[in-house]
N, C-alpha and C. Protein backbone atom coordinates (compact mmCIF):
# COMPACT_ATOMS: atom_id res chain seq x y z
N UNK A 1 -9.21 25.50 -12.10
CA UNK A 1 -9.68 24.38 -11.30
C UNK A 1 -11.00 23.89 -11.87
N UNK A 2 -11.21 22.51 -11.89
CA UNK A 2 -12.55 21.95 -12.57
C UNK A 2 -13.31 22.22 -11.32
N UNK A 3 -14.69 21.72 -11.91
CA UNK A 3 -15.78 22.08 -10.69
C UNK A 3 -15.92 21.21 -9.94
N UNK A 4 -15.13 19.88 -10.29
CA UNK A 4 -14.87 18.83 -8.80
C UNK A 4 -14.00 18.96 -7.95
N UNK A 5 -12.87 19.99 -8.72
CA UNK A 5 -11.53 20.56 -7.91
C UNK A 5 -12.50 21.12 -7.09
N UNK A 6 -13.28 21.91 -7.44
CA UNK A 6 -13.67 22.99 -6.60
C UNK A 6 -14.57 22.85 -5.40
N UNK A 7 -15.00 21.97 -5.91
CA UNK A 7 -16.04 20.92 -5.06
C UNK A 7 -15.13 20.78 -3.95
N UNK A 8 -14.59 19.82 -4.23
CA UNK A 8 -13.61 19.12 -3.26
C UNK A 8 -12.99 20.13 -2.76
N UNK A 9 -12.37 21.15 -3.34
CA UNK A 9 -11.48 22.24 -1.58
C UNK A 9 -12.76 22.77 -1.31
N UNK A 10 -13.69 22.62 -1.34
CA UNK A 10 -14.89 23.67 -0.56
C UNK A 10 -15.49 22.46 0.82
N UNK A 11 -15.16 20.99 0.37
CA UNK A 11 -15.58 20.08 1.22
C UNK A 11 -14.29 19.80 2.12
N UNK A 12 -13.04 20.17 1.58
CA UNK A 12 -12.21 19.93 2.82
C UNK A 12 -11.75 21.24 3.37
N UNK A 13 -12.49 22.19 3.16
CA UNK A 13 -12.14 24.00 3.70
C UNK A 13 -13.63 23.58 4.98
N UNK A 14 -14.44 23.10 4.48
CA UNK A 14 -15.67 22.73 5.67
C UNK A 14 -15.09 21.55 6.54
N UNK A 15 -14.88 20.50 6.18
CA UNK A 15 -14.33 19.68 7.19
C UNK A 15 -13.38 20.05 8.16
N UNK A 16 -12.08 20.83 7.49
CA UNK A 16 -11.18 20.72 8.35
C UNK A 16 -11.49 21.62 9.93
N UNK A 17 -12.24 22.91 9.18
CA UNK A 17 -13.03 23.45 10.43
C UNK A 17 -13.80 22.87 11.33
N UNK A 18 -14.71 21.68 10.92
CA UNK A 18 -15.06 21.38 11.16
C UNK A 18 -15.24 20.20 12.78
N UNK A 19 -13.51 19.60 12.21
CA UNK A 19 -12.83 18.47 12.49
C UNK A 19 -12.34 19.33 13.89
N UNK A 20 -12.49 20.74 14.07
CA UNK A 20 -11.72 21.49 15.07
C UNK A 20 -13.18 21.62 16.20
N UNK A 21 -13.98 21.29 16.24
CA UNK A 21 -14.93 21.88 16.80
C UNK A 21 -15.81 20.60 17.54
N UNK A 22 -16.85 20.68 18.15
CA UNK A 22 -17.08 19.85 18.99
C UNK A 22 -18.53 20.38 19.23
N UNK A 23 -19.76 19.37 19.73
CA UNK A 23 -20.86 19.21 19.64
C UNK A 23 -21.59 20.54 19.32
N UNK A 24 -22.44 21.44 19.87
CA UNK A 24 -23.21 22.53 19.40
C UNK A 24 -22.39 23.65 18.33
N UNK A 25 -20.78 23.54 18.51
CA UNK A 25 -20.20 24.27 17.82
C UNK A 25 -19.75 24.36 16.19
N UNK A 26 -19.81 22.59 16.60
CA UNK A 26 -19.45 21.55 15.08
C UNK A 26 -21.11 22.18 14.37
N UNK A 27 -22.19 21.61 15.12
CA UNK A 27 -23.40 21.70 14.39
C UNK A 27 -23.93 23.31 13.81
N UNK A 28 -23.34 24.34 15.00
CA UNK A 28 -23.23 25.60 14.34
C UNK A 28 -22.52 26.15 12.90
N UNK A 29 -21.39 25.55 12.77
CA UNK A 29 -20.85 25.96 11.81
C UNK A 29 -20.75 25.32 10.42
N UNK A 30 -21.70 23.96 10.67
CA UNK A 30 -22.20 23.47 9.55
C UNK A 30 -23.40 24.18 9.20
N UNK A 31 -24.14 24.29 10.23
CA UNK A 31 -25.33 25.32 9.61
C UNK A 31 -25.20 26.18 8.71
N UNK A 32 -24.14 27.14 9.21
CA UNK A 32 -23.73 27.93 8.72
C UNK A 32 -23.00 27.92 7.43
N UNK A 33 -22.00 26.97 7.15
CA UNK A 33 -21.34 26.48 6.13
C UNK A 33 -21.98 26.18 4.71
N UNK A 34 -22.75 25.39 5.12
CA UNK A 34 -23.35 24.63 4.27
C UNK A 34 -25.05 25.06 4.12
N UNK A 35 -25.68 26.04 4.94
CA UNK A 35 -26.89 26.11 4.70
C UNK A 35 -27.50 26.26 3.18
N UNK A 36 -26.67 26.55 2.32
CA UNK A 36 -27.13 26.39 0.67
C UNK A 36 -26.99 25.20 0.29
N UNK A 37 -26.54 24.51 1.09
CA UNK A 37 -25.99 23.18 0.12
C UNK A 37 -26.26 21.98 0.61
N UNK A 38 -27.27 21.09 1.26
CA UNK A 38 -27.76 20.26 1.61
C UNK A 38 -26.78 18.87 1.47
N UNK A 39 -26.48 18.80 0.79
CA UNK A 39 -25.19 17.59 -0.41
C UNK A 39 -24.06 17.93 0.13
N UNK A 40 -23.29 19.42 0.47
CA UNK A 40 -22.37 19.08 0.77
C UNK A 40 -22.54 18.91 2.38
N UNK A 41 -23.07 19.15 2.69
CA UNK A 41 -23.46 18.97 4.56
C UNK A 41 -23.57 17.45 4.55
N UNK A 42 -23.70 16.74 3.60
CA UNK A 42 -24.10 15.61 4.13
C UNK A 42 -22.70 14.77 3.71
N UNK A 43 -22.11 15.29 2.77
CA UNK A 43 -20.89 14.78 2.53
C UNK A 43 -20.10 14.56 3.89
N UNK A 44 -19.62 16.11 3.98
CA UNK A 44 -18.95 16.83 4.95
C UNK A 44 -19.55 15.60 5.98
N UNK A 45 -20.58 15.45 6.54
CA UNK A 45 -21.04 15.04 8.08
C UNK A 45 -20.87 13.22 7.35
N UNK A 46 -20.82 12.77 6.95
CA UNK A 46 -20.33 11.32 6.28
C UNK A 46 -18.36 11.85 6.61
N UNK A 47 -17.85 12.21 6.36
CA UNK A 47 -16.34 12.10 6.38
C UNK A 47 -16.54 12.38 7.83
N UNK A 48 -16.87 13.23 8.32
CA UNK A 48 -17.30 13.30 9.56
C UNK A 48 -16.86 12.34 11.02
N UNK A 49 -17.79 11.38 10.50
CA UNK A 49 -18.93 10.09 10.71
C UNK A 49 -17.02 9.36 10.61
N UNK A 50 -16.73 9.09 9.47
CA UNK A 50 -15.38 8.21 9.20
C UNK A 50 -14.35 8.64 10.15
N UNK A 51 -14.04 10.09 10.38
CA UNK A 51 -12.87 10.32 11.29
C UNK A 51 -13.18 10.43 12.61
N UNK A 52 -14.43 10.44 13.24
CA UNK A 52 -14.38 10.36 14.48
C UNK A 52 -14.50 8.97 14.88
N UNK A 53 -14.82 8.33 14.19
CA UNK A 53 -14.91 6.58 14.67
C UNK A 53 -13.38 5.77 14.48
N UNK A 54 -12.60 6.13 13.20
CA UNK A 54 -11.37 6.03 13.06
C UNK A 54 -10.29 6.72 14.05
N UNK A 55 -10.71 8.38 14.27
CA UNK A 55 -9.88 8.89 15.23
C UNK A 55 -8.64 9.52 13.94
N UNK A 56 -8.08 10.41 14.20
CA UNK A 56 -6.96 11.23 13.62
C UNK A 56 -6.02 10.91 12.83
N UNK A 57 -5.88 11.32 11.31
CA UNK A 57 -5.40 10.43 10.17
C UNK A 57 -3.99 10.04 10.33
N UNK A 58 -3.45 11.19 11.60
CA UNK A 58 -1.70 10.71 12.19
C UNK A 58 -1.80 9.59 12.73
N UNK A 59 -2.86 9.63 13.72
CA UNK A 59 -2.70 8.04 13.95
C UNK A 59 -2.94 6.86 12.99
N UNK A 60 -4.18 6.75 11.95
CA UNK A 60 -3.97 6.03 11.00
C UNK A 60 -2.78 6.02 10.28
N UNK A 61 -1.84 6.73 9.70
CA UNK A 61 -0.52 6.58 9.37
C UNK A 61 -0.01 6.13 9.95
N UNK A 62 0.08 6.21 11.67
CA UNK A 62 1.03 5.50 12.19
C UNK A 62 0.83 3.91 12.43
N UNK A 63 -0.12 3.77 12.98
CA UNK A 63 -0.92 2.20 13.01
C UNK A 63 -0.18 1.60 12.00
N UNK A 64 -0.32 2.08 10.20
CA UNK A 64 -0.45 1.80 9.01
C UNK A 64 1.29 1.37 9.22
N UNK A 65 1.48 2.55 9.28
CA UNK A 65 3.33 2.40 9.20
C UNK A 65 3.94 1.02 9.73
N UNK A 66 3.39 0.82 11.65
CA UNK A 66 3.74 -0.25 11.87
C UNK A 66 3.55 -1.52 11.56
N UNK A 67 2.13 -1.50 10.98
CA UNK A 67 1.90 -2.80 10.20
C UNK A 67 2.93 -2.97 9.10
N UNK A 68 3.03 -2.09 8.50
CA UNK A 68 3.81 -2.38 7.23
C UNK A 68 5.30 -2.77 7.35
N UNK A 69 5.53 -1.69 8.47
CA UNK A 69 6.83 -1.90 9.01
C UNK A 69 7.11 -3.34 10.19
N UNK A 70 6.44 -4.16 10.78
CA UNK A 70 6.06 -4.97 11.24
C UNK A 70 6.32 -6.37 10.38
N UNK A 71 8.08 -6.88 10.89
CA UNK A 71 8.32 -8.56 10.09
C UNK A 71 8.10 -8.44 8.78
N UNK A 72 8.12 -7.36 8.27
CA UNK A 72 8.18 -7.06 6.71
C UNK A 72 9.74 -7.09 5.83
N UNK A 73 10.74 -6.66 6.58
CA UNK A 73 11.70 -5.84 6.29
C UNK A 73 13.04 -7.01 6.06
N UNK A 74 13.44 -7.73 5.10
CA UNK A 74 13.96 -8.79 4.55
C UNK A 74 15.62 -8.17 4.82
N UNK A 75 16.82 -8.68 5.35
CA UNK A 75 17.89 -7.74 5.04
C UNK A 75 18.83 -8.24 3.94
N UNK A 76 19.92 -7.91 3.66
CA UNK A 76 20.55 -8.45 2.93
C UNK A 76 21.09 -9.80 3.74
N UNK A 77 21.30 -10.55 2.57
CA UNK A 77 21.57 -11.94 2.92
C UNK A 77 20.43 -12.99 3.30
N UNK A 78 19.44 -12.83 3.44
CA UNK A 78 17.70 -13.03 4.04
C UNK A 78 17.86 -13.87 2.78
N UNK A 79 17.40 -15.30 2.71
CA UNK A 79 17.06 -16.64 1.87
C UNK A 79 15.72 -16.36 1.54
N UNK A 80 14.72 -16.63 0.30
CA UNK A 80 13.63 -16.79 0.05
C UNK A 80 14.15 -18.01 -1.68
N UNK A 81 13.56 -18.93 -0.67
CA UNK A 81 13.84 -20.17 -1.93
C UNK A 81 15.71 -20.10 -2.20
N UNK A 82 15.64 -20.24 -3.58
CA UNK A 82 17.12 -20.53 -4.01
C UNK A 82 17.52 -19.15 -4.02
N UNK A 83 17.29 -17.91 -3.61
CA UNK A 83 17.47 -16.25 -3.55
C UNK A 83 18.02 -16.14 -2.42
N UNK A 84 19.50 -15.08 -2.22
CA UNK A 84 19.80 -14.26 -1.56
C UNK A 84 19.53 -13.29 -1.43
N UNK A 85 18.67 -12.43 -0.66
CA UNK A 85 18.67 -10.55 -0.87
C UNK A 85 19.85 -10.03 -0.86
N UNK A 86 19.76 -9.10 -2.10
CA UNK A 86 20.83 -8.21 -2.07
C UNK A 86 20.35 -6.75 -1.40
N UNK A 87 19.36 -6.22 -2.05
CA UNK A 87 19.09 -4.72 -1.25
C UNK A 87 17.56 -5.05 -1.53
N UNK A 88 16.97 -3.49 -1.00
CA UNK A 88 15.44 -3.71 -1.03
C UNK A 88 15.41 -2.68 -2.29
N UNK A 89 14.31 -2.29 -3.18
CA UNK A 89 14.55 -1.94 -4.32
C UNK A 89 13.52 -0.93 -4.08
N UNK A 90 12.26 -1.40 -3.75
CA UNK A 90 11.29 -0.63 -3.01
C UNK A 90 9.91 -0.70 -2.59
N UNK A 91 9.20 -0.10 -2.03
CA UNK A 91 8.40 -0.39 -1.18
C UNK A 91 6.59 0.19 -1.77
N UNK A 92 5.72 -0.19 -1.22
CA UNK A 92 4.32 0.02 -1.77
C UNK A 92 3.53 -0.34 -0.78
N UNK A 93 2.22 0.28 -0.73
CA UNK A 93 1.41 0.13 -0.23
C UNK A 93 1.13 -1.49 0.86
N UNK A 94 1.56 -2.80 0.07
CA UNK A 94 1.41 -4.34 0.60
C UNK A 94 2.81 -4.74 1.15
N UNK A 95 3.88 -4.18 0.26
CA UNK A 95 4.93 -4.95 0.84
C UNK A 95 6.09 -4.09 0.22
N UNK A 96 7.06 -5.11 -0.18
CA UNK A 96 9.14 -4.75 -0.51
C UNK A 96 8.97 -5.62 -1.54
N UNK A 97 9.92 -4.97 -2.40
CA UNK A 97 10.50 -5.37 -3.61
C UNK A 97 11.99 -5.66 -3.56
N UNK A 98 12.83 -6.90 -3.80
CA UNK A 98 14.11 -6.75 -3.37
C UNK A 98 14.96 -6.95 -4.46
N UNK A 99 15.53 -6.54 -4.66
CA UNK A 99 16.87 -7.09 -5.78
C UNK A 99 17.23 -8.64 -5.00
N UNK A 100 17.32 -9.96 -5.52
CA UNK A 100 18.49 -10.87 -4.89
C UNK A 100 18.41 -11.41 -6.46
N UNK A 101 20.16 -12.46 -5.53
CA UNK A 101 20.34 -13.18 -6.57
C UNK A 101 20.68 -14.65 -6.25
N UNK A 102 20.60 -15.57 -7.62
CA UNK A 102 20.76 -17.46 -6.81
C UNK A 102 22.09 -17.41 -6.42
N UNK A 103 21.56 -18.50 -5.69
CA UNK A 103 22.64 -18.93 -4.37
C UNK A 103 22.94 -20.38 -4.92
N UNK A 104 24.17 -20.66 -5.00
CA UNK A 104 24.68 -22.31 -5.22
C UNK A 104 24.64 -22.13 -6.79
N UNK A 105 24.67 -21.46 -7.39
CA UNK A 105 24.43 -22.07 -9.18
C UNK A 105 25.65 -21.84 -9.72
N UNK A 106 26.03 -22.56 -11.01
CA UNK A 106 27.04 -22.08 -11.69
C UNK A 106 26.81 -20.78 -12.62
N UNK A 107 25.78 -20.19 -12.39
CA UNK A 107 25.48 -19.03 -13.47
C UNK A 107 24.94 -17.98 -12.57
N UNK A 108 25.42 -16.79 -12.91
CA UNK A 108 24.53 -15.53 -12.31
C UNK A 108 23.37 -15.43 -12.86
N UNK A 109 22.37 -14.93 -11.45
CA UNK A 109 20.63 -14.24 -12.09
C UNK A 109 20.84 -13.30 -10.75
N UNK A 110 20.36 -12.27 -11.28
CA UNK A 110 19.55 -10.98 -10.68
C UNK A 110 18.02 -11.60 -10.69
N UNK A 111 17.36 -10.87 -9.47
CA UNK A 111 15.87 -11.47 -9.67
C UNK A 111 15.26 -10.02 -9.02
N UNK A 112 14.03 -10.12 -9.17
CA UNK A 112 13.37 -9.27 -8.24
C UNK A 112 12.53 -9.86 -7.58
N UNK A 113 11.89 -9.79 -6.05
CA UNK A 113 11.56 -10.11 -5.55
C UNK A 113 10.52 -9.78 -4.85
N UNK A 114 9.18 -9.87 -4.57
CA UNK A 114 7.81 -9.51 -4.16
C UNK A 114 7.60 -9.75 -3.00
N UNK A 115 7.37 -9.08 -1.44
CA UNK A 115 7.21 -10.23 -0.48
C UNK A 115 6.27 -9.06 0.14
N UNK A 116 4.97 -9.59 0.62
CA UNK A 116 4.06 -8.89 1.38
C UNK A 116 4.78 -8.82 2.89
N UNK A 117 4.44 -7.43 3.07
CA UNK A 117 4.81 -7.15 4.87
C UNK A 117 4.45 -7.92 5.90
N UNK A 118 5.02 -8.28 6.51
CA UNK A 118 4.46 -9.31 7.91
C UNK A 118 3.37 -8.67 8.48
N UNK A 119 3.02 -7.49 9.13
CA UNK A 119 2.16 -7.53 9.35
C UNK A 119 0.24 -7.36 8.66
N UNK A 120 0.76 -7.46 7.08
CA UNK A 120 -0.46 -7.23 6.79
C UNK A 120 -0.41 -9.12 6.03
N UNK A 121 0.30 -9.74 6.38
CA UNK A 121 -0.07 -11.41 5.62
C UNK A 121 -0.92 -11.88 6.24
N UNK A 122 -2.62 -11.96 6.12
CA UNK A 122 -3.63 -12.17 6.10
C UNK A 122 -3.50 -13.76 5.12
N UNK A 123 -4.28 -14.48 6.08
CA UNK A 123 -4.55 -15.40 5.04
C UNK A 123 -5.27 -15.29 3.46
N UNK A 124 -6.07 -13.99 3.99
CA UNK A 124 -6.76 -13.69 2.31
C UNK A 124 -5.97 -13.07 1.60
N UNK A 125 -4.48 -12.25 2.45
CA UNK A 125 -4.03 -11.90 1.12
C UNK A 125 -2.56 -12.73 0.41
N UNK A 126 -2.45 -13.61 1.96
CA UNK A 126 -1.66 -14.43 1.00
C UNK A 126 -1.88 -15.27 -0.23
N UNK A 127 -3.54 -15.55 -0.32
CA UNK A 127 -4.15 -16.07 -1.16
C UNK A 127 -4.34 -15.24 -2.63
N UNK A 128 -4.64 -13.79 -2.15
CA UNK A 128 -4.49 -13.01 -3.16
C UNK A 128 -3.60 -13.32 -3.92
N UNK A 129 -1.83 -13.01 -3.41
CA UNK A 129 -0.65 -13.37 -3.60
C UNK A 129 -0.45 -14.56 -4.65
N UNK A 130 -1.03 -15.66 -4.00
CA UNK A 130 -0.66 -17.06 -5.19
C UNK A 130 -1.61 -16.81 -6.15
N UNK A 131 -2.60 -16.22 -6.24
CA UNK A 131 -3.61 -15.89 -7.54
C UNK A 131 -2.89 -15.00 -8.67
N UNK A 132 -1.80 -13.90 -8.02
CA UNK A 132 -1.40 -13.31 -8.55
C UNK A 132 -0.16 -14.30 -9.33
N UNK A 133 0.62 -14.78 -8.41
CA UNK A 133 1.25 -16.11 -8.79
C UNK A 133 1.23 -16.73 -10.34
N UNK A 134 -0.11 -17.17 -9.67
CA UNK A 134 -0.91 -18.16 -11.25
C UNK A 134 -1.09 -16.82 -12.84
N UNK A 135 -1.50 -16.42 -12.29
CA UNK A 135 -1.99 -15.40 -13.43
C UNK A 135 -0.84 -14.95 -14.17
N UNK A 136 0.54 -14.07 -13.43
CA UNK A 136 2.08 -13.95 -13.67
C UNK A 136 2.40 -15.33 -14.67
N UNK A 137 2.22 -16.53 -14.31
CA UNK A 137 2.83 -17.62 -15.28
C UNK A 137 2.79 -17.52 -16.14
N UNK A 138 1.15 -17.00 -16.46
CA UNK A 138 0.57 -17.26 -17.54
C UNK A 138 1.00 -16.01 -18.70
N UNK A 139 1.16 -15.29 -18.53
CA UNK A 139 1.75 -13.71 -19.01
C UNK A 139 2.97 -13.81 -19.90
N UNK A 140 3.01 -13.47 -21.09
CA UNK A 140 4.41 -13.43 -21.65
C UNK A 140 4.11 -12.22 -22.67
N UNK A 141 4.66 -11.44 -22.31
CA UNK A 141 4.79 -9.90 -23.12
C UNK A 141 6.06 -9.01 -22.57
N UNK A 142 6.34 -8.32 -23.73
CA UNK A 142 7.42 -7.81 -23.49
C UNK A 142 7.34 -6.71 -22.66
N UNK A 143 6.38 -6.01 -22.31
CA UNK A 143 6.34 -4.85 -21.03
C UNK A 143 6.14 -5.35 -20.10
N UNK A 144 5.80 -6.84 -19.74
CA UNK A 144 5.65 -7.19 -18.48
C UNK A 144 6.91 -7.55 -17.86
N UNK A 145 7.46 -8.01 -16.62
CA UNK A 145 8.25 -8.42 -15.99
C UNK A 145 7.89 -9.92 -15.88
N UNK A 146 9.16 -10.96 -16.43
CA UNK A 146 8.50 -11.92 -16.28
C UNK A 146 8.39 -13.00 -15.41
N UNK A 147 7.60 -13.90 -14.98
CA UNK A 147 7.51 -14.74 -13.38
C UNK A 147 8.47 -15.55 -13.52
N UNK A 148 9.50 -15.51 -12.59
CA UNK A 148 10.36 -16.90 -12.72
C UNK A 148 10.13 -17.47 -12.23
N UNK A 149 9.57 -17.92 -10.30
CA UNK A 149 8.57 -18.59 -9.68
C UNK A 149 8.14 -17.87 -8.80
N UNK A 150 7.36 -19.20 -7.50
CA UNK A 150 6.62 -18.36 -6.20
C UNK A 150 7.25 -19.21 -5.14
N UNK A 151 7.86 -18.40 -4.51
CA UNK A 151 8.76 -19.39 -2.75
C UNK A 151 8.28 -18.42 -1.98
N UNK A 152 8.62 -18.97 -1.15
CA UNK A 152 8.68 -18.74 0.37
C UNK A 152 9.59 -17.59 0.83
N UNK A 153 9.89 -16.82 1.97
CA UNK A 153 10.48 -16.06 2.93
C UNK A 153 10.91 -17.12 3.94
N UNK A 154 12.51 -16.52 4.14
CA UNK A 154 12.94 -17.73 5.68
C UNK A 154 11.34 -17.63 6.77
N UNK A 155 10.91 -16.61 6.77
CA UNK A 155 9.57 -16.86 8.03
C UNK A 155 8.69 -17.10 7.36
N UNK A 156 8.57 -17.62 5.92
CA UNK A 156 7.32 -18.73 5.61
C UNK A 156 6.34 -18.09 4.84
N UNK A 157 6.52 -16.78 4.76
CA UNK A 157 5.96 -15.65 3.95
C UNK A 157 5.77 -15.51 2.57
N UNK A 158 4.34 -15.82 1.78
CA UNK A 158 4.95 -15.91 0.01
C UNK A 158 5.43 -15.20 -0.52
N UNK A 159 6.00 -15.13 -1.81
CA UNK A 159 6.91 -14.07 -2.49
C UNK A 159 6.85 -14.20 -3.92
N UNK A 160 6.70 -13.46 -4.89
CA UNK A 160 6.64 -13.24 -6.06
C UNK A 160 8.40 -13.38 -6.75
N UNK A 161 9.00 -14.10 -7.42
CA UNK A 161 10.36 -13.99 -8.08
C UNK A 161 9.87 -13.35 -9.40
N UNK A 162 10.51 -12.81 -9.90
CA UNK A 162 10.59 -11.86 -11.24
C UNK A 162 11.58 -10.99 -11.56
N UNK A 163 11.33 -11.64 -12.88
CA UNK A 163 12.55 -11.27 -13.83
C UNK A 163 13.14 -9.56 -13.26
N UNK A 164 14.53 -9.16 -12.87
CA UNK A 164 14.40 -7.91 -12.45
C UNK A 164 14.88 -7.00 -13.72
N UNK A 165 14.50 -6.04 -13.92
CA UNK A 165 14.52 -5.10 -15.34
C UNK A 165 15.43 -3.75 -14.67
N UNK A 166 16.21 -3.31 -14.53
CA UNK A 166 17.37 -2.34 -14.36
C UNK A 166 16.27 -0.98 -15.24
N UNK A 167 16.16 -0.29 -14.19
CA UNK A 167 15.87 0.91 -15.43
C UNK A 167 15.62 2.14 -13.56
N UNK A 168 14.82 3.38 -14.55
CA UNK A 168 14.62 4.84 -13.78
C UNK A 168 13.48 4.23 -13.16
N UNK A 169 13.01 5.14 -11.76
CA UNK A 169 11.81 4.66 -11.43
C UNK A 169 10.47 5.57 -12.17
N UNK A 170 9.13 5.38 -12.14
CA UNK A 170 8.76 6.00 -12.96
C UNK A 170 7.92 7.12 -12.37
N UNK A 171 8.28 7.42 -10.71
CA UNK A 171 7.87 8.43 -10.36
C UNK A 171 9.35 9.79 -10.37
């Protein structure tokens, strides 16, 4: 283990005790904990500081979940521009990735598809979104995936189209 490994399980072997305990008891066993170590007491009481104002990281997961999970979730057959969804391909931190393909053409396309979760489409990050947009146009390399355009979601939601590339995932 490096000495930041080590660092770090010695700051979450103090927290988590920590996180169990409550006013004179919390402050006792930091005393105790940490009385050599000034830095990590102050670490420790900073993460502290973050989870009692936040409240319990199950509940942040869950909050998190429903946002994400929240008017995000496109099904098959779901229109975005000239795109049908076929399946969802997969999922990340902002949003779904979908396999579809055009609708009305005389030629087949597979596409992939970008669409931020309903509940986290913020006007700033839909803005993010078309920045990302612009920048994608501009891109032509062969490891990239390439932009075919930027539409809409039937609920009005932006979406990234791109070229879809068939392969393993890389986790």
């Amino acid at each position: 283990m490096t000495a930041d490994g080590a660092r770090w399980a010695r700051v979450k072997e103090v927290l988590a005790r920590a996180i169990e305990l409550d006013g004179a008891a919390r402050v006792e066993w930091l005393d105790t904990a940490c009385s050599a170590d000034p830095e990590l007491r102050a670490e420790v009481e900073a993460l502290l500081e973050a989870h009692d104002t936040a409240g319990p990281l199950d509940a942040v997961g869950e909050e998190l979940r429903a946002i994400l999970e929240d008017g995000g979730e496109l099904t098959a057959g779901a229109r975005v521009g000239r795109f049908a969804v076929v399946r969802e391909l997969g999922r990340g931190g902002m949003g779904r990735v979908y396999l579809a393909e055009r609708v009305g053409a005389d030629f087949d396309q597979e596409v992939a598809i970008k669409v931020v979760s309903g509940g986290l489409a913020t006007p700033e990050l839909e803005a993010r979104l078309r920045a990302e947009r612009r920048i994608l146009a501009g891109l032509d390399h062969a490891g990239i995936a390439r932009f075919l355009d930027g539409d809409v979601t039937d609920g009005g939601g932006p979406s990234l189209v791109l070229e879809y590339v068939q392969g393993i995932a890389i986790t």
